[in-house]
Protein backbone atom coordinates (compact mmCIF):
# COMPACT_ATOMS: atom_id res chain seq x y z
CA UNK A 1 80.85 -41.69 -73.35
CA UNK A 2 84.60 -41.53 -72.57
CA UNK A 3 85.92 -44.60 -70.34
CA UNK A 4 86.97 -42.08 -68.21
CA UNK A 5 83.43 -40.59 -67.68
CA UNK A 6 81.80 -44.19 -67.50
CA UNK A 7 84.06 -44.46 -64.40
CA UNK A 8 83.36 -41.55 -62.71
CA UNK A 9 79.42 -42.44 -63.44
CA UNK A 10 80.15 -45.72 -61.71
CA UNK A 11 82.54 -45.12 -59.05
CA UNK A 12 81.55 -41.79 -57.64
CA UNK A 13 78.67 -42.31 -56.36
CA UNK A 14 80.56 -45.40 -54.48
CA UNK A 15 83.09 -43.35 -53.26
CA UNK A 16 81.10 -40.54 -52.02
CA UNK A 17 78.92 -42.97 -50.09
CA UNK A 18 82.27 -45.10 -48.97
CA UNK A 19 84.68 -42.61 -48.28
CA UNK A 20 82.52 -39.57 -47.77
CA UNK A 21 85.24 -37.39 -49.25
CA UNK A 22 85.91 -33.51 -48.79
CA UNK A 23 87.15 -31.67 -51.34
CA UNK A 24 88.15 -28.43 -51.05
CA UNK A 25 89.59 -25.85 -53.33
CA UNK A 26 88.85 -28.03 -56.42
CA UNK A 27 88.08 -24.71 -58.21
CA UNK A 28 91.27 -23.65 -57.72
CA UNK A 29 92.46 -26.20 -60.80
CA UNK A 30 92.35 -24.28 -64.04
CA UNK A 31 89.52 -25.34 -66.26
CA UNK A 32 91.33 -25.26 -69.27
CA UNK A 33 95.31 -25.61 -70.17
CA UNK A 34 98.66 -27.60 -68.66
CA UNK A 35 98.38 -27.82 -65.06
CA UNK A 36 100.52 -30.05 -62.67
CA UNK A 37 99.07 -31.33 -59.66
CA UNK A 38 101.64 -32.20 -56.78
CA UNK A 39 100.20 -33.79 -53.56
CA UNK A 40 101.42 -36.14 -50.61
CA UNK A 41 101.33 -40.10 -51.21
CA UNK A 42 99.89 -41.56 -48.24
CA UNK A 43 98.61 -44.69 -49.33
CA UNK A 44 97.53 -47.02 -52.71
CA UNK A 45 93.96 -45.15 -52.62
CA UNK A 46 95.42 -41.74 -53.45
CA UNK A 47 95.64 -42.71 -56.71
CA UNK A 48 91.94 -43.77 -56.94
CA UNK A 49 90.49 -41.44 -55.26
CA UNK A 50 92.37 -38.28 -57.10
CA UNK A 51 91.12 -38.78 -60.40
CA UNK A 52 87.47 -39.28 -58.98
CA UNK A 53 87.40 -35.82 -56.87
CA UNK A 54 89.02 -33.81 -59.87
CA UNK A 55 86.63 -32.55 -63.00
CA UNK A 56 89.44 -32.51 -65.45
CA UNK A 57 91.09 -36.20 -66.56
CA UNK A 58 94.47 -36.16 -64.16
CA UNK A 59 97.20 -38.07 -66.15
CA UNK A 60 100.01 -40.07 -64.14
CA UNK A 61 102.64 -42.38 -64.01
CA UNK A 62 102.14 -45.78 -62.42
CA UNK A 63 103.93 -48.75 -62.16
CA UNK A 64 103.86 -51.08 -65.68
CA UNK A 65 102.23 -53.70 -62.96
CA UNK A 66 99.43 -52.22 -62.58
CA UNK A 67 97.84 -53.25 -65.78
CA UNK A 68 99.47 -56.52 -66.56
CA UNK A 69 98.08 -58.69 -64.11
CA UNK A 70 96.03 -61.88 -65.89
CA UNK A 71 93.49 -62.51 -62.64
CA UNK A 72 90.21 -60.78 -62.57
CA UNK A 73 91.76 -58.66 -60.20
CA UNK A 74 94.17 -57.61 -62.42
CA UNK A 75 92.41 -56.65 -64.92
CA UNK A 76 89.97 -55.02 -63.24
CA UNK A 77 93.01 -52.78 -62.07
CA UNK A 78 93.92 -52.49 -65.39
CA UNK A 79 90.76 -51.63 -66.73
CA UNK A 80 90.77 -48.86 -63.97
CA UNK A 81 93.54 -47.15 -63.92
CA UNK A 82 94.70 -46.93 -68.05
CA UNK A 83 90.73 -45.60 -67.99
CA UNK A 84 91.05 -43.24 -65.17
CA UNK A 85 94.23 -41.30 -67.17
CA UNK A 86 97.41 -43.54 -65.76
CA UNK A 87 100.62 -44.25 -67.92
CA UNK A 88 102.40 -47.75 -67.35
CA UNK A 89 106.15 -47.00 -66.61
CA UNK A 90 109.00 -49.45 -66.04
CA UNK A 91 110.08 -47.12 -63.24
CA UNK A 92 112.32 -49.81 -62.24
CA UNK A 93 114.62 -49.76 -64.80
CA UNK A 94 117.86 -47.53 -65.37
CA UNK A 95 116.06 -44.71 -67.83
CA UNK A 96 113.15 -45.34 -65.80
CA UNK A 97 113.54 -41.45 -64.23
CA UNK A 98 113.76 -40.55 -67.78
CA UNK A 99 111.18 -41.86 -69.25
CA UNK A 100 108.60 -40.71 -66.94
CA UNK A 101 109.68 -37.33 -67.15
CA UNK A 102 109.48 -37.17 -70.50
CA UNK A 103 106.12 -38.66 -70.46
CA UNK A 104 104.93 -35.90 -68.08
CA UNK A 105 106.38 -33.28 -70.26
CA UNK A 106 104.12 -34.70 -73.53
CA UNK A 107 100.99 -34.90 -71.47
CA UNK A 108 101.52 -31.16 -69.98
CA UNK A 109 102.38 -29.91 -73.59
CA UNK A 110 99.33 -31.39 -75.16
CA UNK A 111 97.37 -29.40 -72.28
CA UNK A 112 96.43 -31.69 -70.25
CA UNK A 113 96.91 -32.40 -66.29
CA UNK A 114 99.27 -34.15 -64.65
CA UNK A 115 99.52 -35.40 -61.70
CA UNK A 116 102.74 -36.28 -59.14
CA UNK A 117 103.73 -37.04 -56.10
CA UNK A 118 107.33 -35.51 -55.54
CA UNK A 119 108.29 -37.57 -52.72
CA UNK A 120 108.55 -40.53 -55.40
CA UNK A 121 106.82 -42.92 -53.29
CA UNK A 122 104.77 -43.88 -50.56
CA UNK A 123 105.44 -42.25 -47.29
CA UNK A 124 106.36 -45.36 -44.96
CA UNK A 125 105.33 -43.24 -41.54
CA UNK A 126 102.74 -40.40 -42.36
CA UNK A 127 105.02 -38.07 -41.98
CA UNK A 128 106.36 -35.56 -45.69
CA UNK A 129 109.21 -36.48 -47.34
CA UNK A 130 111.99 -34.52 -49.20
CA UNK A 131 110.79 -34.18 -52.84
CA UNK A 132 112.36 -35.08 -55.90
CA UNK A 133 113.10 -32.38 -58.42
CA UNK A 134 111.68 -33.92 -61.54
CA UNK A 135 108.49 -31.41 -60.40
CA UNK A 136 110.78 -28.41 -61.14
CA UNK A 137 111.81 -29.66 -64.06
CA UNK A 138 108.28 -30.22 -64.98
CA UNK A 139 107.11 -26.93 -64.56
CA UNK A 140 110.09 -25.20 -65.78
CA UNK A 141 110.20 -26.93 -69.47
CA UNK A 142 106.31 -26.33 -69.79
CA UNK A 143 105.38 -23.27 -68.01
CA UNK A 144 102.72 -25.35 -66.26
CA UNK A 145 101.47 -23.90 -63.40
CA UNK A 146 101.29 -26.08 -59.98
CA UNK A 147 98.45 -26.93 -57.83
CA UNK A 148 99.77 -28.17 -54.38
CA UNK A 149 97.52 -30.91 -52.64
CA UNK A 150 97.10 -32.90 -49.88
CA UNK A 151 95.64 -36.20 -49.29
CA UNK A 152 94.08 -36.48 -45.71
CA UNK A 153 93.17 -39.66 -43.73
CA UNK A 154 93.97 -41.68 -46.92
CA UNK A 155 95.86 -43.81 -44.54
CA UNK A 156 93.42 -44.08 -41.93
CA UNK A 157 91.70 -45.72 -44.71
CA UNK A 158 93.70 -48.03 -46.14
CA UNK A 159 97.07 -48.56 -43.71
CA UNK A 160 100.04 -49.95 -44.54
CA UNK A 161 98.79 -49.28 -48.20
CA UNK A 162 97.83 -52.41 -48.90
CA UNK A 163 95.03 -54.47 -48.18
CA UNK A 164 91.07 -53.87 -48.67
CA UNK A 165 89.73 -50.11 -47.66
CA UNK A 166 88.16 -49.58 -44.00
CA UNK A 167 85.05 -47.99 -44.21
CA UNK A 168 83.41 -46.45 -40.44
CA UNK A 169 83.84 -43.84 -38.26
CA UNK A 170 87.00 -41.43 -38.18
CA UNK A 171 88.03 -42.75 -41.62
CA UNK A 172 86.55 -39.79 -43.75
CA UNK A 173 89.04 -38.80 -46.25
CA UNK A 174 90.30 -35.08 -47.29
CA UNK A 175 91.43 -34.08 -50.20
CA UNK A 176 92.62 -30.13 -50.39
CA UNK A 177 93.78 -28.13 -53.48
CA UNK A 178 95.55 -24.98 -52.74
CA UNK A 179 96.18 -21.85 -54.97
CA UNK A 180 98.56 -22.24 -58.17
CA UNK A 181 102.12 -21.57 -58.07
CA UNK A 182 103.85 -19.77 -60.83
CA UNK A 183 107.41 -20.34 -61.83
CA UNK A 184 107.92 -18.40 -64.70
CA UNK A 185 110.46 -16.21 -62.67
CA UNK A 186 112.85 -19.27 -63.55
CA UNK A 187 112.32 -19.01 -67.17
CA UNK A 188 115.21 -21.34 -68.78
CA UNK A 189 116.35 -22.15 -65.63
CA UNK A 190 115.58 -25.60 -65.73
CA UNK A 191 119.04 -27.12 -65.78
CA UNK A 192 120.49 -24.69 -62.93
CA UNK A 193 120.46 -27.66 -59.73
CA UNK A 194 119.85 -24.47 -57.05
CA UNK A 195 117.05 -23.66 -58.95
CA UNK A 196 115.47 -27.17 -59.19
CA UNK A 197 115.40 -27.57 -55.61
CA UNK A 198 114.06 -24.12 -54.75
CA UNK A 199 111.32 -24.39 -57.07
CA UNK A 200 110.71 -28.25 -55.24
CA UNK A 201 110.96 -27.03 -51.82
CA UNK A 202 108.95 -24.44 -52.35
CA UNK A 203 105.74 -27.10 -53.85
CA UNK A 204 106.51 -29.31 -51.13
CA UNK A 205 106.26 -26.49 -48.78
CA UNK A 206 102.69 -25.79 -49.62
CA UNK A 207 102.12 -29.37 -49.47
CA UNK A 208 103.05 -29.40 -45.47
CA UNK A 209 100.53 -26.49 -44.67
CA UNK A 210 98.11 -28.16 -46.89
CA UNK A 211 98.20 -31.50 -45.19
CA UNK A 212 99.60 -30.58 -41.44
CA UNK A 213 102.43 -33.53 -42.17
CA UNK A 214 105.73 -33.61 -40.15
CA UNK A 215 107.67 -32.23 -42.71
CA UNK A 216 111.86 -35.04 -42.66
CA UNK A 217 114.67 -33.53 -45.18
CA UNK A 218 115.56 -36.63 -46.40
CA UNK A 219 114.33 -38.70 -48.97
CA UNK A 220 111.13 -41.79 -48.60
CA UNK A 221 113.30 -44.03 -50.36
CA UNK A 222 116.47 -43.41 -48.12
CA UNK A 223 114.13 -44.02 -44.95
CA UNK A 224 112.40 -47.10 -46.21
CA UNK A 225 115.85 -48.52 -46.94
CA UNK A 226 117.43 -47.77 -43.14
């Protein structure tokens, strides 16, 4: 048995019984080939409860760390995430853009799924955030189609996105898939700047009706820093 499967042996049945978490329109993921999965970031727990609610492994980029902590609480993480399909990294640095792009790109052309969160980072209020265009690019250079998500209550959960998980009433999380969006219209477009933030608007647009968020043009980073 895979790591990844051990895992999900282990920690569904926890989450399920923590969390009590709805999914809907998991079959709306493609069974089979390059898919991109672009949600809302709410909170740290998006990124562990994701992987657990989708059949496929979901691949993504997370901070390098993540896994290099030395505690037992570090490793633990460690153990967790490189298992669950994360990639360590340095985001921080100046090719740090780059490199994660590029990592998406191998992991959608070996035909597997990726996941993202286009607004880059955490939301700091709840409310949607401008996305970044590296999903364009994504999709464009691949032909990977994109499943919009949204991550419901994740915060309700966990707030301030740190901290231990609240478990009790009114903290049930959501997690909704909607239908795939095709890009192929854009064919080679993938350097044209118009197109890039079409294609982005139009993911993160899905994303709002998925998750009923406040949609603010302007980027999480920019509103963190004011």
């Amino acid at each position: 048995m895979s790591r990844f499967l051990l895992i999900k042996a282990l920690l569904g049945p926890l989450l399920r019984v923590l969390f009590r978490p709805q999914v809907e329109g998991a079959e709306r993921i493609p069974g089979s080939g390059p898919v991109i999965l672009a949600g809302n970031h709410l909170t740290f727990i998006d990124s562990m409860i994701l992987p657990l609610v989708v059949d496929r492994q979901v691949f993504f980029i997370g901070k390098d760390e993540y896994v290099t902590g030395k505690s037992l609480k570090g490793r633990l993480m460690a153990w967790f995430f490189t298992g669950v399909g994360m990639i360590p990294v340095d985001r921080d640095g100046g090719r740090g853009g780059v490199a994660a792009l590029m990592t998406g790109r191998r992991v959608l052309e070996e035909g597997n799924v990726f996941g993202i969160y286009p607004e880059g980072t955490r939301s700091p209020d709840g409310r949607l955030y401008r996305g970044r265009t590296g999903i364009a690019r994504l999709t464009l250079m691949t032909g990977a189609p994109v499943v919009p998500f949204a991550m419901i209550g994740t915060d309700r959960v966990q707030p301030g996105g740190s901290g231990l998980p609240r478990i009790g009433p009114g903290r049930r999380v959501t997690v909704r898939f909607g239908e795939p969006l095709d890009f192929s219209r854009y064919d080679g477009m993938d350097r044209d700047r118009y197109v890039l933030r079409a294609v982005t608007d139009e993911v993160m647009s899905h994303v709002m009706r998925l998750s009923g968020q406040e949609y603010v043009d302007v980027y999480a980073t920019k509103a963190k820093a004011a």
